[in-house]
PDB file of N, CA and C in Angstrom:
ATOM      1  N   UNK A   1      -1.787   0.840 -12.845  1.00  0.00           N
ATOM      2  CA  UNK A   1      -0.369   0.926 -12.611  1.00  0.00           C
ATOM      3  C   UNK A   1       0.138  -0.425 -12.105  1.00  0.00           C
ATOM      4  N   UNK A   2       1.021  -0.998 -12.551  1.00  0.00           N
ATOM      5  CA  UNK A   2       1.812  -2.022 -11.784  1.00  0.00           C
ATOM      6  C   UNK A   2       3.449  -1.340 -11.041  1.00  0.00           C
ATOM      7  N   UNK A   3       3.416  -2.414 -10.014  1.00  0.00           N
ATOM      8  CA  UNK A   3       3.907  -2.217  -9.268  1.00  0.00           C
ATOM      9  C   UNK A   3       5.176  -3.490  -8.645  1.00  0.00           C
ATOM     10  N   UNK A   4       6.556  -3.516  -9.035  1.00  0.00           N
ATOM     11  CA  UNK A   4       7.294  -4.529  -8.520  1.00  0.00           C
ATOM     12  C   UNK A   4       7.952  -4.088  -7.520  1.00  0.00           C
ATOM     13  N   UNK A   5       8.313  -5.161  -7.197  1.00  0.00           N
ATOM     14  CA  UNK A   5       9.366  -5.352  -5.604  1.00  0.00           C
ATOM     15  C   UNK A   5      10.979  -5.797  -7.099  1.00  0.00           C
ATOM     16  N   UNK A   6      11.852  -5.103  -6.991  1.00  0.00           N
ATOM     17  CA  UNK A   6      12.953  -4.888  -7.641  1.00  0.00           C
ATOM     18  C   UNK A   6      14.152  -6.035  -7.260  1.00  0.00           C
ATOM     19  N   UNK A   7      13.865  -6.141  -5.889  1.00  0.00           N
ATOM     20  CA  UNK A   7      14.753  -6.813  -5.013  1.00  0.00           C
ATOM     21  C   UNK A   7      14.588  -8.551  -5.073  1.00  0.00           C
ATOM     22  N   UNK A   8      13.315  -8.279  -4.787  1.00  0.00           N
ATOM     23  CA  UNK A   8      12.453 -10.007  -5.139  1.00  0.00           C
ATOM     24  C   UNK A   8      12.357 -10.628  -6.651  1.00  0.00           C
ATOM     25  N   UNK A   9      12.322  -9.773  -7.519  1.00  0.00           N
ATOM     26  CA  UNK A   9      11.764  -9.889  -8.967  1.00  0.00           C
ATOM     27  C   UNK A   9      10.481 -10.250  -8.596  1.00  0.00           C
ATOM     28  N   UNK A  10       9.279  -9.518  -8.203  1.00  0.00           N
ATOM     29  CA  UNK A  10       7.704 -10.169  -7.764  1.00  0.00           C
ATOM     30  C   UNK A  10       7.109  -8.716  -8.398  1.00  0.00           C
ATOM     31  N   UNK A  11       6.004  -9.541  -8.171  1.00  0.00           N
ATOM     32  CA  UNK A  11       4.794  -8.014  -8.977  1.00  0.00           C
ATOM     33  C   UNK A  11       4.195  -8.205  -7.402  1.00  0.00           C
ATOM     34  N   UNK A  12       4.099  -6.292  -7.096  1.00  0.00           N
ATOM     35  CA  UNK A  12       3.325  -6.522  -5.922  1.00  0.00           C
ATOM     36  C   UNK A  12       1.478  -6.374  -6.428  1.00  0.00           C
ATOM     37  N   UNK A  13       1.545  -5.480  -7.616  1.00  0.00           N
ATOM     38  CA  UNK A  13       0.051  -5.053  -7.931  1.00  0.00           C
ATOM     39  C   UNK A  13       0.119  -4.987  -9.885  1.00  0.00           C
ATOM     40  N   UNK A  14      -0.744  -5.280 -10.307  1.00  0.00           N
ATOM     41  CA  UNK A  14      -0.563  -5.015 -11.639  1.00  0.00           C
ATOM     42  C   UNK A  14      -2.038  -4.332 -11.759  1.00  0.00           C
ATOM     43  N   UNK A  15      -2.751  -3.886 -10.876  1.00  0.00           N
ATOM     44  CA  UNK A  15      -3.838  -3.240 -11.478  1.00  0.00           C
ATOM     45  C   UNK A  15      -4.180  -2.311  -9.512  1.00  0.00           C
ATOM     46  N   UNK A  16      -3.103  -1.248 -10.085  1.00  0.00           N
ATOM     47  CA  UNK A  16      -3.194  -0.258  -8.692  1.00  0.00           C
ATOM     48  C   UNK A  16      -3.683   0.804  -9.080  1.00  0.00           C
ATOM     49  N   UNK A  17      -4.446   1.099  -8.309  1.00  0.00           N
ATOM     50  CA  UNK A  17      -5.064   2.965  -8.809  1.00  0.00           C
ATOM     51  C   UNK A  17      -4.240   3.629  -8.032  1.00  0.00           C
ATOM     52  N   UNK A  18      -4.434   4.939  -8.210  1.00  0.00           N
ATOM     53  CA  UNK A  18      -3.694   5.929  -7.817  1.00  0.00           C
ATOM     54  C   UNK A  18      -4.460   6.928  -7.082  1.00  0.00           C
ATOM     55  N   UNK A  19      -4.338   7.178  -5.992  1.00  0.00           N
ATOM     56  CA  UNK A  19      -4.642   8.356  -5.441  1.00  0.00           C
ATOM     57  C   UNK A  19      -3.971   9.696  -5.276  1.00  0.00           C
ATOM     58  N   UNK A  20      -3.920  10.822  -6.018  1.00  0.00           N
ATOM     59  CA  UNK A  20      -3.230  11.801  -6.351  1.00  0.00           C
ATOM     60  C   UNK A  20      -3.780  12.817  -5.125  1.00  0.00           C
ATOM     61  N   UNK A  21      -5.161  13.108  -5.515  1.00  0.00           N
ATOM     62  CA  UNK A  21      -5.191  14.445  -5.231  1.00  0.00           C
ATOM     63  C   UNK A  21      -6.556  13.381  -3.262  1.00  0.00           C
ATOM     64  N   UNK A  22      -6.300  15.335  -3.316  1.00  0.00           N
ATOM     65  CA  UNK A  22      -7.053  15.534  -1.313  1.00  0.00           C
ATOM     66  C   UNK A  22      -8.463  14.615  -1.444  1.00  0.00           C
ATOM     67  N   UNK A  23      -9.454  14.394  -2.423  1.00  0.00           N
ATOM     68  CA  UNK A  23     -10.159  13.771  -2.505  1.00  0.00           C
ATOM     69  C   UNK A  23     -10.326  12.284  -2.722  1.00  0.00           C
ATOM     70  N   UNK A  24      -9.485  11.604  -3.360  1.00  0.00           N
ATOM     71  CA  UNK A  24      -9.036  10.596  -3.610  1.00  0.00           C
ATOM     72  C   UNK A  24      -8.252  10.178  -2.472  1.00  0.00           C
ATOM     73  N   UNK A  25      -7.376  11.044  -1.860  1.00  0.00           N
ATOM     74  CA  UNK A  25      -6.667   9.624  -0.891  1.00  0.00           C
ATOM     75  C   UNK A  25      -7.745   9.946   0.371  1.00  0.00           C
ATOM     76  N   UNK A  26      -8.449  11.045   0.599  1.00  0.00           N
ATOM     77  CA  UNK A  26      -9.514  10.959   1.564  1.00  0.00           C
ATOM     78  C   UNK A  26     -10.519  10.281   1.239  1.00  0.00           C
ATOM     79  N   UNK A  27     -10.739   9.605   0.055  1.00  0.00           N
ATOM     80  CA  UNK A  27     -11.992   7.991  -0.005  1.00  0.00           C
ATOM     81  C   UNK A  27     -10.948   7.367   0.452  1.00  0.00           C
ATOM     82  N   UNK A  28     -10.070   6.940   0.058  1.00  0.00           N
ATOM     83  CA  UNK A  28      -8.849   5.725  -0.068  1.00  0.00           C
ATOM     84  C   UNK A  28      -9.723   4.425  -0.691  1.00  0.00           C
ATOM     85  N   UNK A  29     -10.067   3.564   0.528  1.00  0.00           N
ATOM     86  CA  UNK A  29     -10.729   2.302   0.079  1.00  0.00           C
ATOM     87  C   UNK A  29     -12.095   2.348   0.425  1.00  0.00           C
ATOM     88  N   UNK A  30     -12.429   2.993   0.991  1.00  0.00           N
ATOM     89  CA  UNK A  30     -13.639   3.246   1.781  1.00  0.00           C
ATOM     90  C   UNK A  30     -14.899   3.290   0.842  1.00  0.00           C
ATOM     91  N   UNK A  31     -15.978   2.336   1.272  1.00  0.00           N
ATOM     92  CA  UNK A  31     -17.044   1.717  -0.012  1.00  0.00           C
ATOM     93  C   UNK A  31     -16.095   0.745  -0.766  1.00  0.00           C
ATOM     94  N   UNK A  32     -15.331   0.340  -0.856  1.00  0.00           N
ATOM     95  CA  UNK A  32     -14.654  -0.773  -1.924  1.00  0.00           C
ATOM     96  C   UNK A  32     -15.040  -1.973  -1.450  1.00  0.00           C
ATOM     97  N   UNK A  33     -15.308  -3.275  -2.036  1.00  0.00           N
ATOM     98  CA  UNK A  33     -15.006  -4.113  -1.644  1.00  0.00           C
ATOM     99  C   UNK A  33     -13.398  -4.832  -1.441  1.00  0.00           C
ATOM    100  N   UNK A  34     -13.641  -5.741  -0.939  1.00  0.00           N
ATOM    101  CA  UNK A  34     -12.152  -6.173  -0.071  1.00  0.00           C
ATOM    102  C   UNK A  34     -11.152  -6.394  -1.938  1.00  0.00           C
ATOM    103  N   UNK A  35      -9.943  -5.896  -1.504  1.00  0.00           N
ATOM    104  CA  UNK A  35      -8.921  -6.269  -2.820  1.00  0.00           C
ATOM    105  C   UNK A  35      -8.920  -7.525  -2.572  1.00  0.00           C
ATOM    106  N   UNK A  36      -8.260  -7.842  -4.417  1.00  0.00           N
ATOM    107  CA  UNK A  36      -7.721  -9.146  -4.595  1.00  0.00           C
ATOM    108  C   UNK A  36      -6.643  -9.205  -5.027  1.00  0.00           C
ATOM    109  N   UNK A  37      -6.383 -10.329  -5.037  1.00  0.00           N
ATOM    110  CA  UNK A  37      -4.419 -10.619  -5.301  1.00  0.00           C
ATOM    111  C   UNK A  37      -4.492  -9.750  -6.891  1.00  0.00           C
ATOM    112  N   UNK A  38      -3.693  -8.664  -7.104  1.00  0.00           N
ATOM    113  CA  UNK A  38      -3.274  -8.132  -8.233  1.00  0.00           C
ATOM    114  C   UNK A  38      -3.948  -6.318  -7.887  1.00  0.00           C
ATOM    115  N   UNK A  39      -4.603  -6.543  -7.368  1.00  0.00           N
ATOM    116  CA  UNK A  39      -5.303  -4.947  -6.913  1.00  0.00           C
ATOM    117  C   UNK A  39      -4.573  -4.063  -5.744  1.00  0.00           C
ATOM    118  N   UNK A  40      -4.979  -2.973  -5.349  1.00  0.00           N
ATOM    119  CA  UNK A  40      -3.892  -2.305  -5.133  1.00  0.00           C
ATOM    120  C   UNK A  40      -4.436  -0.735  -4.840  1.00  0.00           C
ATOM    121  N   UNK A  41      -4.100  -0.076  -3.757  1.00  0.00           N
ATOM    122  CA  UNK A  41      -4.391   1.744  -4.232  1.00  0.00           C
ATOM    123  C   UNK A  41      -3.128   2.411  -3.379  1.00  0.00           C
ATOM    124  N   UNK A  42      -2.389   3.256  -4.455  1.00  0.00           N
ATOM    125  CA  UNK A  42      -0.964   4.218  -4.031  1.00  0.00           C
ATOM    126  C   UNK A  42      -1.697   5.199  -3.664  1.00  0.00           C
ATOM    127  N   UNK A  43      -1.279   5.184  -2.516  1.00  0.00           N
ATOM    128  CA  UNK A  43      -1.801   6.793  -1.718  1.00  0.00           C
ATOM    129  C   UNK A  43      -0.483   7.802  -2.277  1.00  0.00           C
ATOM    130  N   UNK A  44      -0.431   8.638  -2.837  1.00  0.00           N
ATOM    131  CA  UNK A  44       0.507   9.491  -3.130  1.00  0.00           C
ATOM    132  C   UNK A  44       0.752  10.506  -1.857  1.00  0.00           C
ATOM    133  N   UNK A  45       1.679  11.243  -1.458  1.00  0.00           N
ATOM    134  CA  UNK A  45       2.195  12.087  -0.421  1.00  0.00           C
ATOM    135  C   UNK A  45       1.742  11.849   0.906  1.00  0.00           C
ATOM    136  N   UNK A  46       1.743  10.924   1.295  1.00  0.00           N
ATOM    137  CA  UNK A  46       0.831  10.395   2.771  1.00  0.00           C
ATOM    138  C   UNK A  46       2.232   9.674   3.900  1.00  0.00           C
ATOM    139  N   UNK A  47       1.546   9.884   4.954  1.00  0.00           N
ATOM    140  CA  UNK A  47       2.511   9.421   6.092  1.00  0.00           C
ATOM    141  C   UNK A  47       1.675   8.804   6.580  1.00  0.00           C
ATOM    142  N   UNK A  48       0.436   8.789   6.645  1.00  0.00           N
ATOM    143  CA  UNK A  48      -0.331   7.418   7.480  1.00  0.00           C
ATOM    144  C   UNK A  48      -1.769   7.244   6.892  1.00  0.00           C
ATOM    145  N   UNK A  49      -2.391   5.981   7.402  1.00  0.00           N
ATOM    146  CA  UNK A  49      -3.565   5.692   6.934  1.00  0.00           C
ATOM    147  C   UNK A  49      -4.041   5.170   8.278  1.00  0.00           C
ATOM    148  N   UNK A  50      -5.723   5.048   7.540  1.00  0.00           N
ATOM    149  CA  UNK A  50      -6.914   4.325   8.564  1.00  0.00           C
ATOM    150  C   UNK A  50      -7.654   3.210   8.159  1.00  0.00           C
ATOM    151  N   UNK A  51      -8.020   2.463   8.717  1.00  0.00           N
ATOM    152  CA  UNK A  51      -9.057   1.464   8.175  1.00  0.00           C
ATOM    153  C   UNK A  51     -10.710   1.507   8.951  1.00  0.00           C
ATOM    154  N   UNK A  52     -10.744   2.755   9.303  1.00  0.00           N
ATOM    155  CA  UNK A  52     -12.167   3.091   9.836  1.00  0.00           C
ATOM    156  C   UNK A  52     -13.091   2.802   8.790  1.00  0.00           C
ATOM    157  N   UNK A  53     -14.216   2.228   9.330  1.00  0.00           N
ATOM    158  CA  UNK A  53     -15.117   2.225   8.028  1.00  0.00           C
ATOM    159  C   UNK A  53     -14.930   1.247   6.924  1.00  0.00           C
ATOM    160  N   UNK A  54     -14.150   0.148   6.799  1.00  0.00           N
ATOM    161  CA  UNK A  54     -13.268  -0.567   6.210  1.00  0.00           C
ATOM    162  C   UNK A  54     -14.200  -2.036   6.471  1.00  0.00           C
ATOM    163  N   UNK A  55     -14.437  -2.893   5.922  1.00  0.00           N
ATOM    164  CA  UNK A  55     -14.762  -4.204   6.359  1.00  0.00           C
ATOM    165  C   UNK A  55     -13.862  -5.467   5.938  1.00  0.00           C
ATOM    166  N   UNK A  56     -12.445  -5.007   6.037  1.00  0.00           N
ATOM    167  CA  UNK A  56     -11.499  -6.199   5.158  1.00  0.00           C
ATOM    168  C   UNK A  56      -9.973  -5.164   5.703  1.00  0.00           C
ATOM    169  N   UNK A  57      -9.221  -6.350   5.905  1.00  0.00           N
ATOM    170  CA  UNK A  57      -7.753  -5.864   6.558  1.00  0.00           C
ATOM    171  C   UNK A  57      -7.104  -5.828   4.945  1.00  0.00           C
ATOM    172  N   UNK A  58      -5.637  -5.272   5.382  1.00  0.00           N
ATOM    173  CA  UNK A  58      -5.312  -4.779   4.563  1.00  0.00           C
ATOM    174  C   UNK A  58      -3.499  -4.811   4.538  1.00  0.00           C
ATOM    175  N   UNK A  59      -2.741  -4.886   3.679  1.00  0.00           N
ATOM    176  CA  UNK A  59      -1.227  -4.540   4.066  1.00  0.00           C
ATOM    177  C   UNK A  59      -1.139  -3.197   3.396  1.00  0.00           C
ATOM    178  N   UNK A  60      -0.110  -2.713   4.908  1.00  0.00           N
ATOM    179  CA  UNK A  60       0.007  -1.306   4.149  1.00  0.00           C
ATOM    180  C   UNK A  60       2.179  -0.941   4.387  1.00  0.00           C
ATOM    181  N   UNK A  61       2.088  -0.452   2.874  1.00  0.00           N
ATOM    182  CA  UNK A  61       3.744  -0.572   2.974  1.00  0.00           C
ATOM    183  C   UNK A  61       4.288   1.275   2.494  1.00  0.00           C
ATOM    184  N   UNK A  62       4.823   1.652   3.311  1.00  0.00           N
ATOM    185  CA  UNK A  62       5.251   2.645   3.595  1.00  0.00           C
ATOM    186  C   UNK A  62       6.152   2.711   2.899  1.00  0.00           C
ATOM    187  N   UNK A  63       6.603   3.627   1.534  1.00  0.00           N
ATOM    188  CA  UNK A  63       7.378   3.677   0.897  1.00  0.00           C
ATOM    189  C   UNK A  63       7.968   5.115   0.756  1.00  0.00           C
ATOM    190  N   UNK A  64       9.851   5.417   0.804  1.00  0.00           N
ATOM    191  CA  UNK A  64       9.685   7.062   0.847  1.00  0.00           C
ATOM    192  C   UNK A  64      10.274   7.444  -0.711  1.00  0.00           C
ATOM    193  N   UNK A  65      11.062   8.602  -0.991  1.00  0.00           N
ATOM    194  CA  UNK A  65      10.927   9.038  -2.360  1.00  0.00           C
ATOM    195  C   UNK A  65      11.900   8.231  -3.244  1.00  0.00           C
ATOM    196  N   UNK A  66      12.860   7.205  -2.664  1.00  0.00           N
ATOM    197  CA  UNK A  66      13.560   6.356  -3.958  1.00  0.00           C
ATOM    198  C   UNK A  66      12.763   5.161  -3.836  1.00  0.00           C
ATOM    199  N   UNK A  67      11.429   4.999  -3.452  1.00  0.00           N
ATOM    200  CA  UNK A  67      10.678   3.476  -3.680  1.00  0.00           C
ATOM    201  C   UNK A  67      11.678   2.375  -2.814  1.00  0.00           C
ATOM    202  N   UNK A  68      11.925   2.716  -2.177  1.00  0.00           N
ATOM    203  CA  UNK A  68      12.310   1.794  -0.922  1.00  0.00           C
ATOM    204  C   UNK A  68      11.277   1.660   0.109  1.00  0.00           C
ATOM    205  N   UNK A  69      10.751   0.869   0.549  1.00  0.00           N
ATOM    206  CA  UNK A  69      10.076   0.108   2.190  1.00  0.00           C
ATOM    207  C   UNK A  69      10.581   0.323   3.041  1.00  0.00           C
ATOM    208  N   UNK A  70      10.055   1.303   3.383  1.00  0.00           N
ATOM    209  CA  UNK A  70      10.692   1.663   4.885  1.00  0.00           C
ATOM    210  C   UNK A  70       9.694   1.272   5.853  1.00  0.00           C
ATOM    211  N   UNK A  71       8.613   0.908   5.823  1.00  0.00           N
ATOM    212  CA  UNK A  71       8.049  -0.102   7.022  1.00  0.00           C
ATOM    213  C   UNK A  71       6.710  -0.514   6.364  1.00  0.00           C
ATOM    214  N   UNK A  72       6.184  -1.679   7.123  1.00  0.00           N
ATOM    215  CA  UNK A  72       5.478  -2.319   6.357  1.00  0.00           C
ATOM    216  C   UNK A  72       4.319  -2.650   8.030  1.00  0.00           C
ATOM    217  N   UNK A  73       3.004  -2.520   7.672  1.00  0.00           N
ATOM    218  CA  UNK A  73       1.901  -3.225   8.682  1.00  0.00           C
ATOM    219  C   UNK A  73       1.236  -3.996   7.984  1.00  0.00           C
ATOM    220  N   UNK A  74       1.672  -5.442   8.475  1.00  0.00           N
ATOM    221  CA  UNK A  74       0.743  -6.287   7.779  1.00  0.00           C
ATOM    222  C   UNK A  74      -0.470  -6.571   8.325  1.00  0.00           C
ATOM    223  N   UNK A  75      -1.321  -7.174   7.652  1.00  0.00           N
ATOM    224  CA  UNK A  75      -2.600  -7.379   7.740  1.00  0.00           C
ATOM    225  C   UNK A  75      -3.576  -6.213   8.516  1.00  0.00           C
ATOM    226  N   UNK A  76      -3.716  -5.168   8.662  1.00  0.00           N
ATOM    227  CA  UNK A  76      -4.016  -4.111   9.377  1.00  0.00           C
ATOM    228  C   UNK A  76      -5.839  -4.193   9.638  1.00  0.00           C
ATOM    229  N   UNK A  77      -6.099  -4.692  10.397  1.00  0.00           N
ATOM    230  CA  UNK A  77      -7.950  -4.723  10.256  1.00  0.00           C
ATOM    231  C   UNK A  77      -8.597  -3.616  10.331  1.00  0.00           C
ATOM    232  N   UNK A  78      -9.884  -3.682  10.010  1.00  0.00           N
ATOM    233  CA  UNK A  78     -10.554  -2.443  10.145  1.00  0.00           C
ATOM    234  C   UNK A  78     -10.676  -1.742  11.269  1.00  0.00           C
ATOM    235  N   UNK A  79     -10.814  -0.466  11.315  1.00  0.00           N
ATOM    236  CA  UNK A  79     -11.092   0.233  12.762  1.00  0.00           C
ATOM    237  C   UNK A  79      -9.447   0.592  13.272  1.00  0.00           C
ATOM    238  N   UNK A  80      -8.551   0.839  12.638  1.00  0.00           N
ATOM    239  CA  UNK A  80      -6.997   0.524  13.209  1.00  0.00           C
ATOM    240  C   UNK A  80      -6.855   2.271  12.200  1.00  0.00           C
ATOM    241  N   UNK A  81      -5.647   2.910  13.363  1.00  0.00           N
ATOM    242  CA  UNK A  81      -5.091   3.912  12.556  1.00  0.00           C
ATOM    243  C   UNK A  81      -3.755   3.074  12.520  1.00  0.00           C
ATOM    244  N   UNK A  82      -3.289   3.488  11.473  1.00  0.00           N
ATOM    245  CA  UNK A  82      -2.114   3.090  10.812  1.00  0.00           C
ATOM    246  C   UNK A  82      -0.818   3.637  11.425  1.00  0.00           C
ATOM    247  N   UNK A  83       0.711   2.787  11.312  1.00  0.00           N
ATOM    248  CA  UNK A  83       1.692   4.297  11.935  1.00  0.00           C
ATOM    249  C   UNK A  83       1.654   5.266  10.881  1.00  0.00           C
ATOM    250  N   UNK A  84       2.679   6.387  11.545  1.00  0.00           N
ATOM    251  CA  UNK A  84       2.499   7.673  10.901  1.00  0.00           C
ATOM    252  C   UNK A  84       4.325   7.759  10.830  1.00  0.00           C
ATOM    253  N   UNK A  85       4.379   7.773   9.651  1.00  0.00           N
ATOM    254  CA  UNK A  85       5.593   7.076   9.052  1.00  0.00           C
ATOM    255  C   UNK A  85       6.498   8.693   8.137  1.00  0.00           C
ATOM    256  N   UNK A  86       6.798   9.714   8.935  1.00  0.00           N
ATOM    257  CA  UNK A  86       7.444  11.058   8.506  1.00  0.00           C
ATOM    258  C   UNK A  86       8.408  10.654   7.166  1.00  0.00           C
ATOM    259  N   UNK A  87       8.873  10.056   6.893  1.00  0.00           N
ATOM    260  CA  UNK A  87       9.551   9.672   5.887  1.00  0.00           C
ATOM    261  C   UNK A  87       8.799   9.384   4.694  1.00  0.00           C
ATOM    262  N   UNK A  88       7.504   8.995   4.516  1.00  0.00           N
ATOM    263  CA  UNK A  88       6.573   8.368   3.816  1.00  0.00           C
ATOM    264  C   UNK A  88       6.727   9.516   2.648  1.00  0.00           C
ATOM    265  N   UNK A  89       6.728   8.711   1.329  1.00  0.00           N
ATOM    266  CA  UNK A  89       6.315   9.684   0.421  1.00  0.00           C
ATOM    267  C   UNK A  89       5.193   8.614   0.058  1.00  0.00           C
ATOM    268  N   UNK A  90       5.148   7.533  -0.284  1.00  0.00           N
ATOM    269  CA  UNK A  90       3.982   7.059  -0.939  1.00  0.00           C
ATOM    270  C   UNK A  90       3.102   5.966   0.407  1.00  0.00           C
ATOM    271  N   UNK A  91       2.017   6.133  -0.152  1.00  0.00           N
ATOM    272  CA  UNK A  91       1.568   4.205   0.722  1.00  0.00           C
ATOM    273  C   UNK A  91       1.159   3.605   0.154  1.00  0.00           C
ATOM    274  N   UNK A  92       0.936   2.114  -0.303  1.00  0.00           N
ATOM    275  CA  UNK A  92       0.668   1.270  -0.822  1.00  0.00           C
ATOM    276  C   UNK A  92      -0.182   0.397   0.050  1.00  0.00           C
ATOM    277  N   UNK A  93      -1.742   0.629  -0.371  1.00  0.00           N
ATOM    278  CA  UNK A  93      -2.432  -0.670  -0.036  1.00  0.00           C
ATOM    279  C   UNK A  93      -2.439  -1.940  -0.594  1.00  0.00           C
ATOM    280  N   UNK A  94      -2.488  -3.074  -0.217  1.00  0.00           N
ATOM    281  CA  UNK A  94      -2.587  -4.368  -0.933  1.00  0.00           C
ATOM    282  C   UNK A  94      -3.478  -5.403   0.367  1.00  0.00           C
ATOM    283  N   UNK A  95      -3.982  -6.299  -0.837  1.00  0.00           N
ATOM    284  CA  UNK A  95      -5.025  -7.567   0.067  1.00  0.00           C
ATOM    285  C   UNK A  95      -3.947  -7.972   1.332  1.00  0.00           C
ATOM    286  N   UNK A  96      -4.462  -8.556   2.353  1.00  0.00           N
ATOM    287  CA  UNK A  96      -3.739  -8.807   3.572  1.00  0.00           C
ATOM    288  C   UNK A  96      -3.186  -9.957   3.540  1.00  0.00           C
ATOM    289  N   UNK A  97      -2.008  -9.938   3.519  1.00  0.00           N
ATOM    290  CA  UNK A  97      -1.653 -11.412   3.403  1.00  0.00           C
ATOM    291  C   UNK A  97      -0.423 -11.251   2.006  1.00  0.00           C
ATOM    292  N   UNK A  98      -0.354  -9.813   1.437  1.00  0.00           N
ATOM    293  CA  UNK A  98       0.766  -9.868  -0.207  1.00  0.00           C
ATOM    294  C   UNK A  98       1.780  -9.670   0.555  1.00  0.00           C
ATOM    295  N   UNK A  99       2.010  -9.104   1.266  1.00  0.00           N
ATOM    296  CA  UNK A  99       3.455  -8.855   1.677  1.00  0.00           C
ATOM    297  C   UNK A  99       4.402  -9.906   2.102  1.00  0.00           C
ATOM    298  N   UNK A 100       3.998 -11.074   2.472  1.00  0.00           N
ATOM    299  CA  UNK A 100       4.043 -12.177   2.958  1.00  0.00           C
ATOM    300  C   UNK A 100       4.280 -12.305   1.968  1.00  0.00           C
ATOM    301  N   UNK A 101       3.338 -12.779   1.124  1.00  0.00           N
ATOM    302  CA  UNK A 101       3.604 -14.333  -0.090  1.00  0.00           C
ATOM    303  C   UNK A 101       4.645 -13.701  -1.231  1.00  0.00           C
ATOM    304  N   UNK A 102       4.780 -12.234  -1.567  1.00  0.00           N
ATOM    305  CA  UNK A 102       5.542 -11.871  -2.120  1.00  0.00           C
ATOM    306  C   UNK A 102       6.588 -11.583  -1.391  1.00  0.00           C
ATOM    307  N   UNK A 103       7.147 -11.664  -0.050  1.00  0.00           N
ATOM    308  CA  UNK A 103       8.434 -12.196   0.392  1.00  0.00           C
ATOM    309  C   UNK A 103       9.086 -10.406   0.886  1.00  0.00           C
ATOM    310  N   UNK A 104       8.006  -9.743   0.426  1.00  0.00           N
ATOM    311  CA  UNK A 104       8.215  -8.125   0.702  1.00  0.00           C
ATOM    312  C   UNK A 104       8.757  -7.923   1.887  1.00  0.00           C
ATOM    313  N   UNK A 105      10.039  -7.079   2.004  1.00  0.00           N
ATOM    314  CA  UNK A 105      10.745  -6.965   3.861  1.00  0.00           C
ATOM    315  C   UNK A 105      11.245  -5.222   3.681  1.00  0.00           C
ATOM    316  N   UNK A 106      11.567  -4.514   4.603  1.00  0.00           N
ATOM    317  CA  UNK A 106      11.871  -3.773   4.855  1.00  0.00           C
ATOM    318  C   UNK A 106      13.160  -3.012   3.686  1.00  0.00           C
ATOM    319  N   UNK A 107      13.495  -2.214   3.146  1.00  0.00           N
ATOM    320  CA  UNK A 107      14.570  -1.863   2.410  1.00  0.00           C
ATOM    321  C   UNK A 107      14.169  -2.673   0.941  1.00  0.00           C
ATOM    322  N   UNK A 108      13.505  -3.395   1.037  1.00  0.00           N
ATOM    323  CA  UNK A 108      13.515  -3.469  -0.778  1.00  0.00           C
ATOM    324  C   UNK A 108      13.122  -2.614  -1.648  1.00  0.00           C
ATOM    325  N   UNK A 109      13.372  -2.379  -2.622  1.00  0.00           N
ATOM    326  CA  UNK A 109      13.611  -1.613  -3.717  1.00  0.00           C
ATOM    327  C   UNK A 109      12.142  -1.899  -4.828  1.00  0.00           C
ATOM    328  N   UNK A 110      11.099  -1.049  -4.768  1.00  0.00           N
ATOM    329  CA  UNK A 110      10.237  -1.065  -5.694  1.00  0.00           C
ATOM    330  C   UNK A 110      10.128  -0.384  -7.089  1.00  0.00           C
ATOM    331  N   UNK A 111       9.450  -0.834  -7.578  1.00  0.00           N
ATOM    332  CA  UNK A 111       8.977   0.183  -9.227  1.00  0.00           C
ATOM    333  C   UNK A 111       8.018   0.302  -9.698  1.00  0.00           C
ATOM    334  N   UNK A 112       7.184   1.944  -9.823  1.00  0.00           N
ATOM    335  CA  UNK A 112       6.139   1.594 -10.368  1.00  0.00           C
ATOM    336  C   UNK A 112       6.266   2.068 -12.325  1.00  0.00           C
ATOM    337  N   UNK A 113       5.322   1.249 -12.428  1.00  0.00           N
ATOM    338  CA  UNK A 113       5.146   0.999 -14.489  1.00  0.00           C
ATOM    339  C   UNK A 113       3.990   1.456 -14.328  1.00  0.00           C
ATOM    340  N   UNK A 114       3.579   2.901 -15.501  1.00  0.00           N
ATOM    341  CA  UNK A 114       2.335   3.116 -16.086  1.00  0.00           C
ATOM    342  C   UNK A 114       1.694   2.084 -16.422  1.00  0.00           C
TER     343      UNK A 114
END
């Protein structure tokens, strides 16, 4: 799945998996090695995450049901619970450090492309 920031014209992910179902967003990243610039995993229906078990930080952007950013933790290291964001319809992991270089802020407007 790719994934833009609407507001920026930026690609946040062009190769994001998807986590749909109770099993999938309960691995999340866990066993992965660390992402790279273009990688990516959408937690679908989630209000918060963890990086227990994790050996690589992470940005995590809180998005609710019109793909707007409604809060963003950057660089989040391992061993960290995440906020717990009631509004959340999606979360978006990305390498630590995208939210930044793609200029990503609060209220921008995303899209995801099959």
């Amino acid at each position: 799945m790719i994934i833009t920031n609407q507001s920026k014209n930026t690609t946040l992910t062009d190769q994001a998996k998807v986590a749909n179902t109770f099993f999938s967003r309960l691995k999340g990243l866990l066993g992965s090695p660390p992402l790279v610039k273009g990688q990516g995993l959408l937690l679908k229906n989630e209000k918060s995450i963890h990086t227990f078990f994790m050996s690589f930080s992470i940005d995590v952007l809180y998005i609710d049901k019109e793909l707007r950013v409604i809060k963003i933790d950057y660089e989040t290291p391992p061993y960290r619970l995440g906020s717990y964001v009631t509004k959340s319809a999606y979360i978006l992991e990305l390498p630590a450090g995208m939210a930044r270089q793609t200029d990503t802020t609060v209220g921008d407007q995303l899209e995801f492309l099959s």
